[in-house]
N, C-alpha and C. Protein backbone atom coordinates (compact mmCIF):
# COMPACT_ATOMS: atom_id res chain seq x y z
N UNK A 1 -26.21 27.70 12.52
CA UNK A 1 -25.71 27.10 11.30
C UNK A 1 -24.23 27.45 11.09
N UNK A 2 -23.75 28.61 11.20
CA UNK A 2 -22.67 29.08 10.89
C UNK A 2 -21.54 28.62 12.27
N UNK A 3 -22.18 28.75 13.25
CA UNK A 3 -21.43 27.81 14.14
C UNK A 3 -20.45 26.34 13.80
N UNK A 4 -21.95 25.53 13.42
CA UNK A 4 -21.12 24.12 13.11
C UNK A 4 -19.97 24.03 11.51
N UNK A 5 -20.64 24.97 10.60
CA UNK A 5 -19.42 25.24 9.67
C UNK A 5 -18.34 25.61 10.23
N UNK A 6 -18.30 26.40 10.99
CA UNK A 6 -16.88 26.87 11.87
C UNK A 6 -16.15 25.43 13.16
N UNK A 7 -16.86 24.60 13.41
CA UNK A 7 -16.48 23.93 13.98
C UNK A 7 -16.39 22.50 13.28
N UNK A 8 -17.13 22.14 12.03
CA UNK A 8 -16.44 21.42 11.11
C UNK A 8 -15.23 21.56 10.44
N UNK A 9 -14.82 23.28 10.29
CA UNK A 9 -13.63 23.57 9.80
C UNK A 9 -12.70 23.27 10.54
N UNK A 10 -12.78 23.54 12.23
CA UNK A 10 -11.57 23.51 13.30
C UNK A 10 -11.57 22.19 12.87
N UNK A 11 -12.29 21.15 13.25
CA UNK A 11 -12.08 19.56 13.22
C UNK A 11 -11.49 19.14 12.34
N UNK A 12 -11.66 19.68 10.58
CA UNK A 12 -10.91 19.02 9.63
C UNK A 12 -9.41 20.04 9.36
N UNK A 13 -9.06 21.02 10.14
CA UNK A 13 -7.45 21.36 10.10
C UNK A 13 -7.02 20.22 11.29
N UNK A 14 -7.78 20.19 12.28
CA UNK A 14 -7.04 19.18 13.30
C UNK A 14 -7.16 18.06 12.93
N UNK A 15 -7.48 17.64 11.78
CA UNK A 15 -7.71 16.33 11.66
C UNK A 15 -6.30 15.90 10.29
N UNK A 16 -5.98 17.20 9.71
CA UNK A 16 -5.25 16.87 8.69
C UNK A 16 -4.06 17.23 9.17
N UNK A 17 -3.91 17.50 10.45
CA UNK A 17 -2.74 17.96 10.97
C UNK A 17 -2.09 17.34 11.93
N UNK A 18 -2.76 16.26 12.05
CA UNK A 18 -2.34 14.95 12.54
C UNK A 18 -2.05 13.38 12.07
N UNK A 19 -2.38 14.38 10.01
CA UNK A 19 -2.05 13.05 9.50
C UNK A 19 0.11 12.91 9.54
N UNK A 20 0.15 11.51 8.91
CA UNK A 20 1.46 11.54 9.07
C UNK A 20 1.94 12.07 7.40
N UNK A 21 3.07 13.21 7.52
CA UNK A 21 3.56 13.25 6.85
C UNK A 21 4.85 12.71 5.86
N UNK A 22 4.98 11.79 6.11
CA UNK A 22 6.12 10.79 5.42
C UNK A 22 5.63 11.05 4.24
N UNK A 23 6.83 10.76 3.13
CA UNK A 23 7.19 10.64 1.64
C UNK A 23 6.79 9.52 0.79
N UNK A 24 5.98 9.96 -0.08
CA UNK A 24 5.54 8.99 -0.64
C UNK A 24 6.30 8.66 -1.57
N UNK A 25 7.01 6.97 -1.37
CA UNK A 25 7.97 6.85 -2.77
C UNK A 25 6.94 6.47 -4.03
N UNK A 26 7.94 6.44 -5.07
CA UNK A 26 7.56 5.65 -6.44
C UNK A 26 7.33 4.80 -6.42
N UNK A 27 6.77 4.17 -7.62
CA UNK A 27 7.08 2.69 -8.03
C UNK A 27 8.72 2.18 -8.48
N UNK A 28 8.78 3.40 -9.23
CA UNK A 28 10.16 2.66 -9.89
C UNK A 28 11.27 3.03 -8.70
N UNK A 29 11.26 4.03 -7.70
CA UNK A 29 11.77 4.01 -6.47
C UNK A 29 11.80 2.61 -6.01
N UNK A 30 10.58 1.65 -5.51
CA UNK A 30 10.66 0.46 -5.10
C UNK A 30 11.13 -0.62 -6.09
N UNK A 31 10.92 -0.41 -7.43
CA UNK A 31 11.24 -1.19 -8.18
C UNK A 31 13.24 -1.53 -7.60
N UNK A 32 13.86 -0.48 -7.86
CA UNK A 32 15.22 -0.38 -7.53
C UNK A 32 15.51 -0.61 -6.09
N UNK A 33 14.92 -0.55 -5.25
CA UNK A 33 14.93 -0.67 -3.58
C UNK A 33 14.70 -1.81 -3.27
N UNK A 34 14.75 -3.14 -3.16
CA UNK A 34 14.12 -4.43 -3.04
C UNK A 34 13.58 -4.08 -1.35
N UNK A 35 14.63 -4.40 -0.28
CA UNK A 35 14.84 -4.08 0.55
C UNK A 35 13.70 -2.92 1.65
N UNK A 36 13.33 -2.17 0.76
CA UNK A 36 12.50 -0.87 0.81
C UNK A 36 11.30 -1.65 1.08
N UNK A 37 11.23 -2.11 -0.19
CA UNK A 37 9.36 -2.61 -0.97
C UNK A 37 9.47 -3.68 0.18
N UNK A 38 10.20 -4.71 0.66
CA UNK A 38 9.57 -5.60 1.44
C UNK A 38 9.67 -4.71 2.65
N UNK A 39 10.01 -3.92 3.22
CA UNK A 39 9.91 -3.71 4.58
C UNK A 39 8.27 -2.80 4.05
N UNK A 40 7.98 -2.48 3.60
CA UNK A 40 6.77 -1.67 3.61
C UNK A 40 5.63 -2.52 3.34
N UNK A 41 5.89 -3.58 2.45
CA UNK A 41 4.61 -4.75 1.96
C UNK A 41 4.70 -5.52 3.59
N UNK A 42 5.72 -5.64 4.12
CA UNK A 42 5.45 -6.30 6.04
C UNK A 42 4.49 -5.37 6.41
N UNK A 43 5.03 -4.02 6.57
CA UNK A 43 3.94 -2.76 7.11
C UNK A 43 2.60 -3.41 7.02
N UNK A 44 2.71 -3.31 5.58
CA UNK A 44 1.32 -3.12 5.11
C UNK A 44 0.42 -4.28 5.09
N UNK A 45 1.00 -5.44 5.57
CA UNK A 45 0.19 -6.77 6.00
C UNK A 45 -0.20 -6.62 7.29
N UNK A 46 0.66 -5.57 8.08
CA UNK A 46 0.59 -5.71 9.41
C UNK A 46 -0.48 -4.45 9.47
N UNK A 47 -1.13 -3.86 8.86
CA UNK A 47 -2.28 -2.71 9.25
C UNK A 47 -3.00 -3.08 7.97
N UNK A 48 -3.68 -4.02 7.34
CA UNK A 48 -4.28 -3.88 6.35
C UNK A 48 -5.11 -2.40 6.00
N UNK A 49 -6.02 -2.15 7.27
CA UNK A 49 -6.60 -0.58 7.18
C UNK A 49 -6.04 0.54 6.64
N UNK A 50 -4.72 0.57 7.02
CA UNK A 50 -4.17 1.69 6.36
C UNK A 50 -3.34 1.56 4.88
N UNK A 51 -3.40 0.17 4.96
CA UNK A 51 -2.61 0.02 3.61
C UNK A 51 -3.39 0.12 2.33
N UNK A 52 -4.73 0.46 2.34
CA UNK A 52 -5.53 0.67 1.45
C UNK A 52 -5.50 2.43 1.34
N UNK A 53 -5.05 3.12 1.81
CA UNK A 53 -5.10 4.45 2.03
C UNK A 53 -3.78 5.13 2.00
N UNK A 54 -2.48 4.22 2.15
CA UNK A 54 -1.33 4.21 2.68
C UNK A 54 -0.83 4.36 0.28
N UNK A 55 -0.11 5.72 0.36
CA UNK A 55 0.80 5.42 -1.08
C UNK A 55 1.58 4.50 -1.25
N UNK A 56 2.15 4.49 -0.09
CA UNK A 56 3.71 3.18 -0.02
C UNK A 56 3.12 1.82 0.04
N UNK A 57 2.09 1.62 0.46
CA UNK A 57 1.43 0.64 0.20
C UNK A 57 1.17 0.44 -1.29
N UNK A 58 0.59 0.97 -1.64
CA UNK A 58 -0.04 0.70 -3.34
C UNK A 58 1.18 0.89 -4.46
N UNK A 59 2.30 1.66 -3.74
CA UNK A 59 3.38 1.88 -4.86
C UNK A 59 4.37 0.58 -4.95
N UNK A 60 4.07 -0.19 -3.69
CA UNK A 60 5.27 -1.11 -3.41
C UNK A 60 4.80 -2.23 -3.62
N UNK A 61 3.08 -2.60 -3.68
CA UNK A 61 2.42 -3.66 -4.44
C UNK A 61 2.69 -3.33 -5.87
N UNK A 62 2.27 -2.53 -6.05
CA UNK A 62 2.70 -2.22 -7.49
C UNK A 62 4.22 -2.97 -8.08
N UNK A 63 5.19 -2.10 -7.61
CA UNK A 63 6.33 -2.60 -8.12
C UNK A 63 6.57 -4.18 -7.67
N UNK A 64 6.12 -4.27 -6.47
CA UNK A 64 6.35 -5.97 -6.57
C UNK A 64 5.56 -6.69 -7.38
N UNK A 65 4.36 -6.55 -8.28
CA UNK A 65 3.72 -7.19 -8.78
C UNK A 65 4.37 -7.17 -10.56
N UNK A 66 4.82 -5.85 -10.68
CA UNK A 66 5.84 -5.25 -11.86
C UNK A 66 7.18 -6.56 -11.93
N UNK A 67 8.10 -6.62 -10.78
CA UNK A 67 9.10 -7.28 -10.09
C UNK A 67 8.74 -8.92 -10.80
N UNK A 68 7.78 -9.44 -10.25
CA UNK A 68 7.23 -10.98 -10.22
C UNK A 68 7.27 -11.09 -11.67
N UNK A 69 6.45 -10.44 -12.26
CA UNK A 69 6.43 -10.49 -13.62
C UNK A 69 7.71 -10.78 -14.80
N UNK A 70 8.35 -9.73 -13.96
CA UNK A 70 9.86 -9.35 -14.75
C UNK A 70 10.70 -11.08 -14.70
N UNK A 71 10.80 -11.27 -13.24
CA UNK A 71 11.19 -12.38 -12.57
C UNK A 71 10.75 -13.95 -13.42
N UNK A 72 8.89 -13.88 -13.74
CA UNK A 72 8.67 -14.91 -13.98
C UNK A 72 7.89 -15.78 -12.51
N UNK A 73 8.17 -14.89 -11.85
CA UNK A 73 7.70 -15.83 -10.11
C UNK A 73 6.13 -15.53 -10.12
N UNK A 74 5.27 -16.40 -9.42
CA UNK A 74 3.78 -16.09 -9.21
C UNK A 74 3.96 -15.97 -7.62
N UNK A 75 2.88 -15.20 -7.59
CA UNK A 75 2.31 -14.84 -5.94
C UNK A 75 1.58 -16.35 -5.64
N UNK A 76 1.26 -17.21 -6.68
CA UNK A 76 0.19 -18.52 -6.24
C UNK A 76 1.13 -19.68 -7.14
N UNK A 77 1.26 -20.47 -6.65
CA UNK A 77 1.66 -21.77 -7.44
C UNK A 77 0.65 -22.87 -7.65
N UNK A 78 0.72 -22.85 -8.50
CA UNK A 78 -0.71 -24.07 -8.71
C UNK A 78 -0.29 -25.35 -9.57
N UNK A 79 -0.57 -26.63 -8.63
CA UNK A 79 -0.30 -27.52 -9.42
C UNK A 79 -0.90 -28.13 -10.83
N UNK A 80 -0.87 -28.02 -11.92
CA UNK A 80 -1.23 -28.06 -12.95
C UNK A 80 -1.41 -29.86 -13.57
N UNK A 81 -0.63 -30.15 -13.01
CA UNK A 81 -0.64 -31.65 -12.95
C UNK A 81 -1.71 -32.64 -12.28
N UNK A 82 -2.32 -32.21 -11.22
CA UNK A 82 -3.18 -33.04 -10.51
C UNK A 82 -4.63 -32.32 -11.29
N UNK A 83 -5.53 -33.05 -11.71
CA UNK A 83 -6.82 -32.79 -11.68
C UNK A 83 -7.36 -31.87 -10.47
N UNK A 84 -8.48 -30.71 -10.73
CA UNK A 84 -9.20 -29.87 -9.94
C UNK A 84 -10.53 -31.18 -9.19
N UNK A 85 -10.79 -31.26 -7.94
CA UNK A 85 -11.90 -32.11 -7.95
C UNK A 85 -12.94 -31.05 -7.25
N UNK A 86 -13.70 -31.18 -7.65
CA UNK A 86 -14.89 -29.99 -6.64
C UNK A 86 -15.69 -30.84 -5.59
């Protein structure tokens, strides 16, 4: 028993010690960075997997969704004019 506790422990230092340590920015960091937030929202289309797990991911949706708002721009354009037909 005390074995595999000791060898669950080795596995999870080697496992956190191979995460990547990069800096997690802000929101309002990306808010001010345009430049920043899109090179990281590319990232993060391009690994969806990690962009759910990824800070810079969620901080830079964030501020771009903050951004759009401010702007007035939608992520969807929808024509409002033509009837919906199902």
């Amino acid at each position: 028993m005390s074995k595999r506790i000791i060898a669950c422990t080795l596995i999870s230092f080697a496992l956190v010690g191979c995460m990547d340590d990069k800096k997690v920015e802000t929101v309002d960091f990306y808010k001010e960075h345009s430049e920043q937030r899109k090179a990281v929202l590319d990232e993060c289309q391009k690994n969806p997997t990690n962009a759910k797990i990824d800070g810079n991911c969620e901080n830079a949706t964030k501020a771009e969704r903050i951004m759009r708002r401010k702007s007035g721009s939608r992520s969807l354009q929808v024509d409002t004019s033509k009837p919906f037909n199902s």
